[in-house]
Protein backbone atom coordinates (compact mmCIF):
# COMPACT_ATOMS: atom_id res chain seq x y z
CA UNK A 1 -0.26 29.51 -17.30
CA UNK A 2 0.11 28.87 -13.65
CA UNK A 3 4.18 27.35 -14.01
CA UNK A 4 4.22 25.96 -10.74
CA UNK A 5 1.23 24.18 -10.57
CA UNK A 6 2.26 23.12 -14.26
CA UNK A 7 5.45 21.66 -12.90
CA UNK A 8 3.80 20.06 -9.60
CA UNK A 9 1.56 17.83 -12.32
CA UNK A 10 4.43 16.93 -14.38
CA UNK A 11 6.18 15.33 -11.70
CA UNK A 12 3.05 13.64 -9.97
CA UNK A 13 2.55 11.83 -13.52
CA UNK A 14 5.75 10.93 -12.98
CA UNK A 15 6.24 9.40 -9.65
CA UNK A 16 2.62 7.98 -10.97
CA UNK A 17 4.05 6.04 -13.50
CA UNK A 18 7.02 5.08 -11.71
CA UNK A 19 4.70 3.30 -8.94
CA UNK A 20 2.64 2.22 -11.60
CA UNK A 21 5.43 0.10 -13.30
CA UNK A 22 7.17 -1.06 -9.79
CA UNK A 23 3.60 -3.06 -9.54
CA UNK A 24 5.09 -5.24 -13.11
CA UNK A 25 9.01 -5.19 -12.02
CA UNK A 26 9.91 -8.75 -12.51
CA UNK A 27 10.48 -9.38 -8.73
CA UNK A 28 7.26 -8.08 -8.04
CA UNK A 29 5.42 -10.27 -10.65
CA UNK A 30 7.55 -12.93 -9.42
CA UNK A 31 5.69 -12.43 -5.90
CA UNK A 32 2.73 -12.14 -7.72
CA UNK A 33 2.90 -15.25 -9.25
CA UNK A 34 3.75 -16.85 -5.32
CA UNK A 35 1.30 -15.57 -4.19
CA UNK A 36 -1.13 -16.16 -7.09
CA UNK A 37 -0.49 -20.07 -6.36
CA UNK A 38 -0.49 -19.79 -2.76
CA UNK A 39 -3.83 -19.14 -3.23
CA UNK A 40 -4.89 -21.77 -5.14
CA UNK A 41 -3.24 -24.48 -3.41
CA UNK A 42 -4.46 -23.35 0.19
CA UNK A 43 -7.89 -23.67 -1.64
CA UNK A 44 -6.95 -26.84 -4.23
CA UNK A 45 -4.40 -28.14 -2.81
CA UNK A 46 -3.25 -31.72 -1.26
CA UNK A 47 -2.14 -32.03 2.91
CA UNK A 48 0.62 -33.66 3.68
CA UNK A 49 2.43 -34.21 6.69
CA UNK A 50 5.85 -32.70 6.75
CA UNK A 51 8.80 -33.23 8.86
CA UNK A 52 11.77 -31.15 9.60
CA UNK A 53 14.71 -31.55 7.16
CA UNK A 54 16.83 -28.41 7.71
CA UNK A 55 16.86 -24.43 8.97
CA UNK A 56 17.82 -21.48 6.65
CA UNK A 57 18.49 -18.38 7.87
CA UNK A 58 17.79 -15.17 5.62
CA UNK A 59 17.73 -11.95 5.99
CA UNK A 60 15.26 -9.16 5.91
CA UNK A 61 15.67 -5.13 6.25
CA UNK A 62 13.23 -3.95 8.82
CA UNK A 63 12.74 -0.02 9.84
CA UNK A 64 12.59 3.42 8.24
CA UNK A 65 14.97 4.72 5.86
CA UNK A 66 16.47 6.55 8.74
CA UNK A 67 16.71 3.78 11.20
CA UNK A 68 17.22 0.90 9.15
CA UNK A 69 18.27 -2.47 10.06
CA UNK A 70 19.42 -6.09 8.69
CA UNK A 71 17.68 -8.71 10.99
CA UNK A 72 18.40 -12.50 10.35
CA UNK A 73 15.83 -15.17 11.13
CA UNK A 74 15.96 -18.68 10.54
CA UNK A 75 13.02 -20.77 8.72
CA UNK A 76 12.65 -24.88 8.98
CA UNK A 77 12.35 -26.39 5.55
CA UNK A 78 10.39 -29.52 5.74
CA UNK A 79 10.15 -32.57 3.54
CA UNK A 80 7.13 -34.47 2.51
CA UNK A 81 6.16 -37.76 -0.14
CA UNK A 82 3.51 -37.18 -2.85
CA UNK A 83 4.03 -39.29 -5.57
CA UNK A 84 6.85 -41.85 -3.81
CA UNK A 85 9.15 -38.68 -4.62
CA UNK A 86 10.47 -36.28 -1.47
CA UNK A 87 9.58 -32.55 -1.86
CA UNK A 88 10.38 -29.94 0.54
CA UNK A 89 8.40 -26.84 1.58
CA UNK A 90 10.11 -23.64 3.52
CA UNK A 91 8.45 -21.72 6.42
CA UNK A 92 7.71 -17.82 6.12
CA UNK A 93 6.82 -15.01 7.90
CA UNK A 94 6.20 -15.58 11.65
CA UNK A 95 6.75 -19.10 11.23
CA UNK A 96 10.39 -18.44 10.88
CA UNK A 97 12.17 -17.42 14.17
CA UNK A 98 15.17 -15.27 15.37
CA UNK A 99 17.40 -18.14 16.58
CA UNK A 100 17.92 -21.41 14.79
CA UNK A 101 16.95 -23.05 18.26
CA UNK A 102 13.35 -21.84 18.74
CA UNK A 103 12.70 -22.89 14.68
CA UNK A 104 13.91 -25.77 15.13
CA UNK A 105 11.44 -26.72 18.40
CA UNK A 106 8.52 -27.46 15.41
CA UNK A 107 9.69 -30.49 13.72
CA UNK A 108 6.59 -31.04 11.90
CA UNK A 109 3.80 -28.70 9.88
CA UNK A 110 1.23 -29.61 7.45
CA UNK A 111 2.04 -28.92 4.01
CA UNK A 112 -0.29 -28.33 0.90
CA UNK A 113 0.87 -28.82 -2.15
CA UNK A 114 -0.58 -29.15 -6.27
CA UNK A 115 -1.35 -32.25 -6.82
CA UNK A 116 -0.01 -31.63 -10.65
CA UNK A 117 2.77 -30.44 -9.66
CA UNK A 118 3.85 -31.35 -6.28
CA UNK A 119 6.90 -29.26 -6.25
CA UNK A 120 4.45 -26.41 -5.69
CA UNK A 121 3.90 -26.43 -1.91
CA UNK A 122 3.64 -24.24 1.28
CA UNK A 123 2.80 -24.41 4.77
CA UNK A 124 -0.29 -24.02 5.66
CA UNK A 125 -1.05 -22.18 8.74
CA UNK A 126 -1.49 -18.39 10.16
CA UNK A 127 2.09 -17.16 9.54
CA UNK A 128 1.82 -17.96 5.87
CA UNK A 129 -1.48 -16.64 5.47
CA UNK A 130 -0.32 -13.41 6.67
CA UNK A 131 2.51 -13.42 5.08
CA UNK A 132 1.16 -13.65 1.26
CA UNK A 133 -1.62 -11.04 2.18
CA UNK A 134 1.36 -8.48 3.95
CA UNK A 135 3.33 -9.23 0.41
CA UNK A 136 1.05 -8.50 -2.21
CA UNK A 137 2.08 -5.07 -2.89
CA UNK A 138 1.35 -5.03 -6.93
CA UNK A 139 -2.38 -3.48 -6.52
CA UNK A 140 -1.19 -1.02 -3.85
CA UNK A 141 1.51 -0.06 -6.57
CA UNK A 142 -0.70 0.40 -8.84
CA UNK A 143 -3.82 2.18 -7.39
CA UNK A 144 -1.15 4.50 -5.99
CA UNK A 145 0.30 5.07 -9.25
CA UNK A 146 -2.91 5.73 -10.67
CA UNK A 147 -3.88 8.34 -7.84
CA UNK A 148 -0.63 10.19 -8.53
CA UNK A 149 -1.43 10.56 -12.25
CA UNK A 150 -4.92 11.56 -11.74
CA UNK A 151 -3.98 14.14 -9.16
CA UNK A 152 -1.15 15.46 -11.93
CA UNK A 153 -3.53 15.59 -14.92
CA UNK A 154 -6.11 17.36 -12.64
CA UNK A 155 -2.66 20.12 -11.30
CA UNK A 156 -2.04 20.29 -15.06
CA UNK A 157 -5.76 21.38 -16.69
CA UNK A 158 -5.72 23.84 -13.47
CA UNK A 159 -2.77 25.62 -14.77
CA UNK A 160 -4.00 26.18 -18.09
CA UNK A 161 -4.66 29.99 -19.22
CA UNK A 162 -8.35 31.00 -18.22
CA UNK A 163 -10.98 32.06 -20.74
CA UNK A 164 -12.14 35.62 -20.57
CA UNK A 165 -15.54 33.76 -19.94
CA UNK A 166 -14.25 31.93 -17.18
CA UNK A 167 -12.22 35.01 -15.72
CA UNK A 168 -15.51 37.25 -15.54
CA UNK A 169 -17.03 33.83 -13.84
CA UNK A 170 -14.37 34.27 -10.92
CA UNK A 171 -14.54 37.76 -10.77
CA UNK A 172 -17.96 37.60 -10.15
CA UNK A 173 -18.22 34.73 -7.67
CA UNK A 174 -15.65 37.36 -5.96
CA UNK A 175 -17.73 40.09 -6.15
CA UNK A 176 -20.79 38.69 -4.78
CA UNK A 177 -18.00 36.82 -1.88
CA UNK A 178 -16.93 40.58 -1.21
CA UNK A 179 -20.25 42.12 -0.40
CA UNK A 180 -22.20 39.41 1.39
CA UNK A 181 -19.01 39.61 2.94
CA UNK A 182 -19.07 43.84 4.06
CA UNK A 183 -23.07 42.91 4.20
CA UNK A 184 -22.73 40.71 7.00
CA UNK A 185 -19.89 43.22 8.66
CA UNK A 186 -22.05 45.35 8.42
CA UNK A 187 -24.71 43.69 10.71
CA UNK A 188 -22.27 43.29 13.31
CA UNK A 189 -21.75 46.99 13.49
CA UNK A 190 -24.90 48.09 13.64
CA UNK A 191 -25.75 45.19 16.34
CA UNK A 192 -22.69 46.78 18.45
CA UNK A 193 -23.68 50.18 18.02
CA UNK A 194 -26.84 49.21 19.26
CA UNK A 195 -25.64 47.22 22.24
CA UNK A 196 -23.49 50.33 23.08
CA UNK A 197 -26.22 52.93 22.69
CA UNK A 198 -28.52 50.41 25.45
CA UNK A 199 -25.64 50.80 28.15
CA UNK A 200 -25.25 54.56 27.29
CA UNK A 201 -29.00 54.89 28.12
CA UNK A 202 -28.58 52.79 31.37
């Protein structure tokens, strides 16, 4: 048994399930769910207008691992009425800015919210669109996963012992690689031996 390749498929199930289950960490279901309702209320859901009622910054870690950095931006949370009852909806992605200034230059948006359940509401425009499709990072988690276990069940069944039927199989595909391989060097000997006897003659 090949140990090496053995070893390589052991750890690609691994880091295969590990991606796997970061798709179902609660955080990430917790986006999942967001996003799931984002959905359905861009589609479903009641416009309001909404007006500016305050700015949050937060933070987000940008970069590679190597060059990592905190950057702060700062996102307008607007109220609107559904209901006679006040309900606010935050700003994300691109619609939140670097300085509390420039976020604060859009004092209204239009807001869509559930109808059942009014509490349930985003802004709708390009920034948050982009924003729930850039997020949803369950499936890639997962497909990932699965391609890492795949590729480590396939390194495994390679490493297993060959069958003396299997061995003569390779051994033969060999052979018959070997000589069409001295056939053809061959042919190009006997081509430049020719060429070379022509010039001699010359």
């Amino acid at each position: 048994m090949d140990k090496k390749k053995l070893i390589a498929g052991i750890i690609l199930i691994g880091l295969g399930i590990g991606m796997f289950a970061l798709g179902f960490t609660p955080k990430n279901s917790e986006i999942t769910a967001e996003i799931d309702s984002w959905k359905r209320v861009s589609k479903e859901g009641i416009e309001a207008q909404g007006t500016l009622a305050s700015t949050e910054s937060v933070t987000r870690t940008e970069g590679t691992r190597r060059n990592r950095k905190i950057v702060t931006a700062y996102c307008n949370v607007y109220e609107f009425t559904a209901d006679s009852k006040t309900y606010t909806a935050k700003a994300v992605g691109d619609d939140c800015k670097e300085t509390r200034d420039e976020a604060q230059k859009t004092t209204t948006a239009t807001i869509a919210y559930d109808q059942a359940d009014p509490a349930t509401a985003f802004v709708k425009s390009d920034a948050t669109v982009a924003y729930y499709k850039d997020t949803d990072s369950r499936l890639a988690s997962v497909i990932f996963g699965t391609v890492l276990v795949l590729i480590g069940i396939f390194g495994i069944r390679s490493a297993r012992p060959k069958t003396p039927e299997q061995l003569a199989t390779i051994e033969e595909k060999r052979r018959k690689a070997q000589e069409e391989y001295e056939k053809v060097m061959a042919d190009i000997a006997k081509k430049q031996e020719a060429k070379k006897a022509q010039k001699q003659q010359k």
